[in-house]
Protein backbone atom coordinates (compact mmCIF):
# COMPACT_ATOMS: atom_id res chain seq x y z
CA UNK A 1 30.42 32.35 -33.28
CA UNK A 2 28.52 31.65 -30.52
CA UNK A 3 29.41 32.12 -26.72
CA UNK A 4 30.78 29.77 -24.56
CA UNK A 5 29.11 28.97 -21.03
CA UNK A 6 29.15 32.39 -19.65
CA UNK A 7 31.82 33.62 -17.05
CA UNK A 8 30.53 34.42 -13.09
CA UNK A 9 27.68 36.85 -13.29
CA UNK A 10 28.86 40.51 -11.96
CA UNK A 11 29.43 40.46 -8.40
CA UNK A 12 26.55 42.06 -6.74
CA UNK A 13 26.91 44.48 -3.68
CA UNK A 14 27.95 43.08 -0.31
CA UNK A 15 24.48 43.89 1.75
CA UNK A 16 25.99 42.26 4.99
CA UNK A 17 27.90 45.87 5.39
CA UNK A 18 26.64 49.60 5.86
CA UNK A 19 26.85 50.18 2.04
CA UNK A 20 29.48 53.66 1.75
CA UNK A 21 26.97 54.84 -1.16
CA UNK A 22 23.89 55.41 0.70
CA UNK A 23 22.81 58.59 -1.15
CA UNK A 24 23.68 56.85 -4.43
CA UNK A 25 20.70 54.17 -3.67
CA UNK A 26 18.38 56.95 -2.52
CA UNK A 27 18.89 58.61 -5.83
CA UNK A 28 18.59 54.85 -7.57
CA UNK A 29 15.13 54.72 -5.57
CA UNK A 30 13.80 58.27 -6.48
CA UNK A 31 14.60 57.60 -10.21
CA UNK A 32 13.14 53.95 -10.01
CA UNK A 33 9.90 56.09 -8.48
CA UNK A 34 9.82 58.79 -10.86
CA UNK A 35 10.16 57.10 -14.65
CA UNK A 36 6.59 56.26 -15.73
CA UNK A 37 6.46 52.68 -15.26
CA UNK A 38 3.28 50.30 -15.20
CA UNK A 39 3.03 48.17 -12.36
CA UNK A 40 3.68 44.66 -13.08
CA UNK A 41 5.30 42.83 -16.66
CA UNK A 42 4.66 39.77 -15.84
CA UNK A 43 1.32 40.47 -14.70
CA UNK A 44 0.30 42.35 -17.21
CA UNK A 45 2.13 39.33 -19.94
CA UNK A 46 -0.37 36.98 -18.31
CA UNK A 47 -3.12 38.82 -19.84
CA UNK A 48 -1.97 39.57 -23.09
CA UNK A 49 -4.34 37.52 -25.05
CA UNK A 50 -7.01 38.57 -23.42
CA UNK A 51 -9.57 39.34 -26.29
CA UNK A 52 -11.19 43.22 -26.82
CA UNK A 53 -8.00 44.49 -24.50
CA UNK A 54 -5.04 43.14 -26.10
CA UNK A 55 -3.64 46.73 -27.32
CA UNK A 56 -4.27 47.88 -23.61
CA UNK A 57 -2.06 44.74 -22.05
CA UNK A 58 0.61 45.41 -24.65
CA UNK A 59 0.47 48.86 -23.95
CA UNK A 60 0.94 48.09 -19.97
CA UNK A 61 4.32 46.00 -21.33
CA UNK A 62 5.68 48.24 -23.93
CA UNK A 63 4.54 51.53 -22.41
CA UNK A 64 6.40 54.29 -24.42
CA UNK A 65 9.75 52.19 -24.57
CA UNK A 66 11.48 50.29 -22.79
CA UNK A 67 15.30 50.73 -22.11
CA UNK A 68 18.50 49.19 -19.71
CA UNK A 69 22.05 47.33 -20.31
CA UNK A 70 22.34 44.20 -21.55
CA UNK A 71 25.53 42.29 -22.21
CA UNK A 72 26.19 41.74 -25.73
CA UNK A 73 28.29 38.79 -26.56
CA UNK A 74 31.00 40.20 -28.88
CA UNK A 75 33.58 37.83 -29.33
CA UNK A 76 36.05 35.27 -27.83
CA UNK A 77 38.59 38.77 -27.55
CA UNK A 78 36.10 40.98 -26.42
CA UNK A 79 33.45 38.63 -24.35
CA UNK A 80 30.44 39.95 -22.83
CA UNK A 81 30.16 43.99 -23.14
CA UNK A 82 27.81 46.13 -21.81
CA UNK A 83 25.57 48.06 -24.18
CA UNK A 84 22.41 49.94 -23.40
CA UNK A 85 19.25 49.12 -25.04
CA UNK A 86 16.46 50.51 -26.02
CA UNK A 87 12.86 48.90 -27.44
CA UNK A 88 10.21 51.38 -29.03
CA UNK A 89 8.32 50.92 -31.92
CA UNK A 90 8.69 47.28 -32.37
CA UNK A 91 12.45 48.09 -32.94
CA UNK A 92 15.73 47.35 -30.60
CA UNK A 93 18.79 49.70 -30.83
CA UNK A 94 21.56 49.38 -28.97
CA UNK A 95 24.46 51.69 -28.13
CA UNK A 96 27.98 51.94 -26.45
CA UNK A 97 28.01 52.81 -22.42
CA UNK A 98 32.10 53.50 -22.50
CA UNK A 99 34.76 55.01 -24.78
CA UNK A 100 34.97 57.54 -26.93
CA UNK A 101 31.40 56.90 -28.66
CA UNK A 102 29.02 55.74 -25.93
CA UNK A 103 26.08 57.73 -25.53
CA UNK A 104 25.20 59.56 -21.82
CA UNK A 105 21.47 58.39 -20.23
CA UNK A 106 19.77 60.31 -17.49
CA UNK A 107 16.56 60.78 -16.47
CA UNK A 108 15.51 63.32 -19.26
CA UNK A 109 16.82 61.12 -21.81
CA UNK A 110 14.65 57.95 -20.89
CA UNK A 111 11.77 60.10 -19.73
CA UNK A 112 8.30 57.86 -19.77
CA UNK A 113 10.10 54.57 -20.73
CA UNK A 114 10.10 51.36 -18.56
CA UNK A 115 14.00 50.82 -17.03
CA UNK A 116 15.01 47.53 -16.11
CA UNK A 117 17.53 46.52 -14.04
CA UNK A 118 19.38 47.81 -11.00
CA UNK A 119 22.72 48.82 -12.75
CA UNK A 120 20.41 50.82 -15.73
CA UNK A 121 18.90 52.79 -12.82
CA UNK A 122 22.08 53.22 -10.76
CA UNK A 123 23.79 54.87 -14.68
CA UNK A 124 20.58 56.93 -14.68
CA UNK A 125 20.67 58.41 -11.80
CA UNK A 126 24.27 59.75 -11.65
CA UNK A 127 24.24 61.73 -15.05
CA UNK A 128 21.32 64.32 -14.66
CA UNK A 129 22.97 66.78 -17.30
CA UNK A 130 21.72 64.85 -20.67
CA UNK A 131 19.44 65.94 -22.68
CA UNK A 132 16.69 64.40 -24.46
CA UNK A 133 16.73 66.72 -27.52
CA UNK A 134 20.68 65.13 -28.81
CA UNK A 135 20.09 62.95 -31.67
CA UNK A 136 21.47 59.26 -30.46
CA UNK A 137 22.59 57.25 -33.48
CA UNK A 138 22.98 53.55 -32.41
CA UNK A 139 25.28 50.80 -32.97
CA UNK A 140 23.10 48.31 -34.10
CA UNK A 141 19.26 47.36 -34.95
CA UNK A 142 16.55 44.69 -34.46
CA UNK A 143 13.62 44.49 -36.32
CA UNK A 144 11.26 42.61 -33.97
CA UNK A 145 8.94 41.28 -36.55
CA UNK A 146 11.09 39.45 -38.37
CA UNK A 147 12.62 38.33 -35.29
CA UNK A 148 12.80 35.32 -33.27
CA UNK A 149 13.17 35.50 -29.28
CA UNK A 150 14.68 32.60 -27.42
CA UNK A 151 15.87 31.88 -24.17
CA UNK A 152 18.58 29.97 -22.95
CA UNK A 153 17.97 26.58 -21.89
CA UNK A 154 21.88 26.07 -19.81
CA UNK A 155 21.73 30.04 -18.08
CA UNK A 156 18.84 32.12 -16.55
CA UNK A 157 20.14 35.33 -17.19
CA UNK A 158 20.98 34.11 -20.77
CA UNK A 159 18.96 35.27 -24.35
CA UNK A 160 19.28 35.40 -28.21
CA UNK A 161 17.53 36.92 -30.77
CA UNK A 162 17.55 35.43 -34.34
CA UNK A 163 17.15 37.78 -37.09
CA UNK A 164 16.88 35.33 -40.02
CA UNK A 165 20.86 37.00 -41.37
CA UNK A 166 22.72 36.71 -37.70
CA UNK A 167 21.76 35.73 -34.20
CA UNK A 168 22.23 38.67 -31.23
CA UNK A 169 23.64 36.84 -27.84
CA UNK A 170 22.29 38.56 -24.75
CA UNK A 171 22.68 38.60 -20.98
CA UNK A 172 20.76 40.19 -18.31
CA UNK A 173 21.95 40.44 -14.71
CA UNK A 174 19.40 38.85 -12.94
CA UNK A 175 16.75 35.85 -14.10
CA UNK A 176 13.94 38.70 -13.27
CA UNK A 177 15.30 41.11 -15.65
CA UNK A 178 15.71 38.30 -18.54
CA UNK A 179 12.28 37.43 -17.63
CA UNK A 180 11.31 41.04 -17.63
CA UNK A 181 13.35 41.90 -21.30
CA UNK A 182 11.65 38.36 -22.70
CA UNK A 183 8.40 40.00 -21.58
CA UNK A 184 8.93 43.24 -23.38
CA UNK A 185 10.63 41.68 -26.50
CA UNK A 186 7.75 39.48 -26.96
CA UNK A 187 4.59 41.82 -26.45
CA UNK A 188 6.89 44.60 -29.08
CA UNK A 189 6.67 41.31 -31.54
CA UNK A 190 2.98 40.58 -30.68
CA UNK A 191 2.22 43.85 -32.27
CA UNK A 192 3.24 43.22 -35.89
CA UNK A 193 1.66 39.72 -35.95
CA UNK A 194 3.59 37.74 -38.92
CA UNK A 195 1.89 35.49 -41.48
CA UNK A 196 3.88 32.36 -42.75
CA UNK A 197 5.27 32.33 -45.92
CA UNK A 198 2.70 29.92 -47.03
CA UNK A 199 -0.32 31.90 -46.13
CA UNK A 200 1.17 35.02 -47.89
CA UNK A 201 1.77 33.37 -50.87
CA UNK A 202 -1.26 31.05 -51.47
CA UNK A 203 -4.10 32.07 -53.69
CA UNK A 204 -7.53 32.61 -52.42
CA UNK A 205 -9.53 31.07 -55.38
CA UNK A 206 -10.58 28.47 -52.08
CA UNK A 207 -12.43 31.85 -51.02
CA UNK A 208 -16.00 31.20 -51.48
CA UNK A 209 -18.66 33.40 -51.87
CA UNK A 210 -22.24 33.10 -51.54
CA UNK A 211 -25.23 35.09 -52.77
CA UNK A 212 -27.69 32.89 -51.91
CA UNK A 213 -28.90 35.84 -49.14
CA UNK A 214 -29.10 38.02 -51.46
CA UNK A 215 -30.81 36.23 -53.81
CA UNK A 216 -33.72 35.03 -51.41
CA UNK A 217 -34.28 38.82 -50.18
CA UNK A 218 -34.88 39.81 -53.52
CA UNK A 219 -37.28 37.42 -54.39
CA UNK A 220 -39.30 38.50 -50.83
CA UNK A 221 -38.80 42.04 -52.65
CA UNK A 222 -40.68 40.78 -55.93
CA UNK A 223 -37.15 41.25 -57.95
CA UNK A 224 -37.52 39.53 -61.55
CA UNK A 225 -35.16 36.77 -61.89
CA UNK A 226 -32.88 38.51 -64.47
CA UNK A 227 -32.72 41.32 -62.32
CA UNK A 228 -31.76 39.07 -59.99
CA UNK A 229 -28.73 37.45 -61.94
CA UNK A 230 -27.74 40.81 -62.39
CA UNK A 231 -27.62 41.48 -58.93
CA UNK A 232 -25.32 38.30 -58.15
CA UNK A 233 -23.09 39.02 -61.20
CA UNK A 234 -22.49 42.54 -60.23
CA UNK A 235 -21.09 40.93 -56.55
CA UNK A 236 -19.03 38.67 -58.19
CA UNK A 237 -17.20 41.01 -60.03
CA UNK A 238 -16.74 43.58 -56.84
CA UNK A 239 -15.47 40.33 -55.19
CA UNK A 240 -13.55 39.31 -57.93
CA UNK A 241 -11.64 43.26 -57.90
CA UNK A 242 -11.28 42.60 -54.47
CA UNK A 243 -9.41 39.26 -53.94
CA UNK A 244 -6.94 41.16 -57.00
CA UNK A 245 -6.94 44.08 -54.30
CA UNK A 246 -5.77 41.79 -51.65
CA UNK A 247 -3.37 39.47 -53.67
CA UNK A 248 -1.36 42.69 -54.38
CA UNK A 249 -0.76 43.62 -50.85
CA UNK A 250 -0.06 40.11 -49.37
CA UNK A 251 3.21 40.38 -52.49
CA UNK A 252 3.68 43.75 -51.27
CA UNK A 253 3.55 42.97 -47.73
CA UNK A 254 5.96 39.83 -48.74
CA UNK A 255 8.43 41.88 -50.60
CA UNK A 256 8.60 44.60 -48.01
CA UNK A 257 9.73 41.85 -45.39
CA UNK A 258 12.04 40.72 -47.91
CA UNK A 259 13.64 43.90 -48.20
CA UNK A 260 13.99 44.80 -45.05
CA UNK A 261 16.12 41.58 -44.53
CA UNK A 262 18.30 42.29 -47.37
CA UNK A 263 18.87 45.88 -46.08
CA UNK A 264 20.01 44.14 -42.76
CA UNK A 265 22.39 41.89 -44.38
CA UNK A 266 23.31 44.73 -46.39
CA UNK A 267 24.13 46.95 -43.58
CA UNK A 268 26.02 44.61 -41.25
CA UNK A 269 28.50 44.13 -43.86
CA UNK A 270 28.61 47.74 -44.31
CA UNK A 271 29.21 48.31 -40.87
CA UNK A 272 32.09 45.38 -40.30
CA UNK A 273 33.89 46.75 -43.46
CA UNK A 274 33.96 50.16 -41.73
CA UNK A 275 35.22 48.70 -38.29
CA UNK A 276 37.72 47.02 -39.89
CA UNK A 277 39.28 49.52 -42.10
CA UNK A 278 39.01 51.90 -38.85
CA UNK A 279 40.80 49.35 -37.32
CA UNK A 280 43.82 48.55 -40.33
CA UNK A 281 44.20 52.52 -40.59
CA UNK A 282 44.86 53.29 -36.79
CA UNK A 283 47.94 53.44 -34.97
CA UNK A 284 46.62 52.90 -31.48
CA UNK A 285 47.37 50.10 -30.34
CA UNK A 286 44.23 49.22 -28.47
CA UNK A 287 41.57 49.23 -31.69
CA UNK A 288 38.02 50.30 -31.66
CA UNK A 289 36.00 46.80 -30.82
CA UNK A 290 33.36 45.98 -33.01
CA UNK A 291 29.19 46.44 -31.65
């Protein structure tokens, strides 16, 4: 089910007071200035289709990851809940910030990825005993390429992702860090470009092929024509073995993106059966939430 208009953003810090937690924003800063981080998202977004150097622009969004906390719309129980996410390899994983199964970020564990957000940096810099060699299993998964991004048309710090099996409500804390996410999301997705259905389905017998080049070089060369014919036949055939070639790993292509949906589906039931019988078998009376 979808969320409601959002409750009041999270209060920010009263500025028009000495703040008591000076040293805590000097650490935010020297983290912020440490993390490898290229200069500019939007910047470089601007230039993304920019012909011979689109892997560099993508690069200077994506980096080597990109990571922060989001708000995950739950449910009408639960609400909005913090998670912290992660983007790398055209994947998003997310994972728990509190209770007994959130995961501990620090500057070694998000070492050379792009940080977003204020609060992300502020979690970073107060845990400095993680390491970046502890295997991090997450709560849930986003296969960008078969993913649609979209924001919110009613609230600027407001985003979805559509998966084709279930839709992933998000919320950044400030318009600049949706804007900044949106960026990143997008540029991840712009490096698995996606054909249409249509074009991976449909046949290429429209796929001409011409050997009239051929033909006329030969006859410069003093070729006989039945040497010639030979020629043109022997290219038609090679052509023909290739278009076969091709067909074959358009279905293949197809089929993979088909399974990987199914898998999803497959797993998110998997995963609400488990939370579910966690929660019918426990006797606490405050039950695990869901992702």
């Amino acid at each position: 089910m979808p969320p409601p208009t959002p409750p009041p953003s999270t209060p920010k810090y009263n500025t028009n007071h000495q703040d008591p937690n000076h040293s805590q924003k000097n650490a935010t800063v020297a983290v912020a200035e440490t993390l490898s981080r290229p200069p500019s998202i939007r910047e470089a977004a601007q230039l993304i289709c920019g012909g011979d150097h689109r892997e560099v622009k993508i690069n200077d969004i994506v980096g080597n990851g990109i990571s922060g906390i989001l708000y995950k719309w739950v449910n009408y129980g639960k609400g909005w809940r913090p998670r912290w996410f992660v983007l790398q390899y055209g994947v998003l994983s997310y994972y728990k910030i509190h209770g007994p199964d959130k995961i501990v970020v620090s500057l070694e564990t998000e070492k050379g990825s792009r940080v977003i957000g204020e609060e992300s940096l502020k979690r970073i810099s107060r845990c400095k005993n993680a390491s970046s060699q502890v295997r991090r299993k997450p709560f849930g998964e986003v296969h960008l390429k078969v993913s649609s991004i979209r924001e919110s048309s009613s609230d600027d710090k407001r985003f979805s992702i559509f998966t084709g099996t279930r839709r992933l409500h998000l919320r950044a804390d400030t318009r600049e860090d949706r804007m900044a996410w949106m960026d990143a999301l997008q540029a991840a997705k712009d490096m698995f470009p996606r054909m249409s259905n249509s074009e991976l389905m449909a046949p290429l017998d429209n796929v001409a092929m011409s050997t009239e080049n051929l033909r006329q070089r030969l006859l410069e060369e003093g070729v006989s024509e039945a040497a010639i014919q030979g020629s043109e036949q022997i290219m038609r055939n090679e052509f023909a073995a290739l278009q076969n070639q091709l067909m074959l790993l358009k279905q293949k292509h197809w089929l993979l993106i088909d399974t990987l949906r199914h898998l999803e589906v497959h797993v998110t039931i998997s995963r609400n059966h488990y939370a579910n019988g966690i929660e019918n078998s426990s006797s606490v009376s405050s039950p695990i939430s869901p992702n």
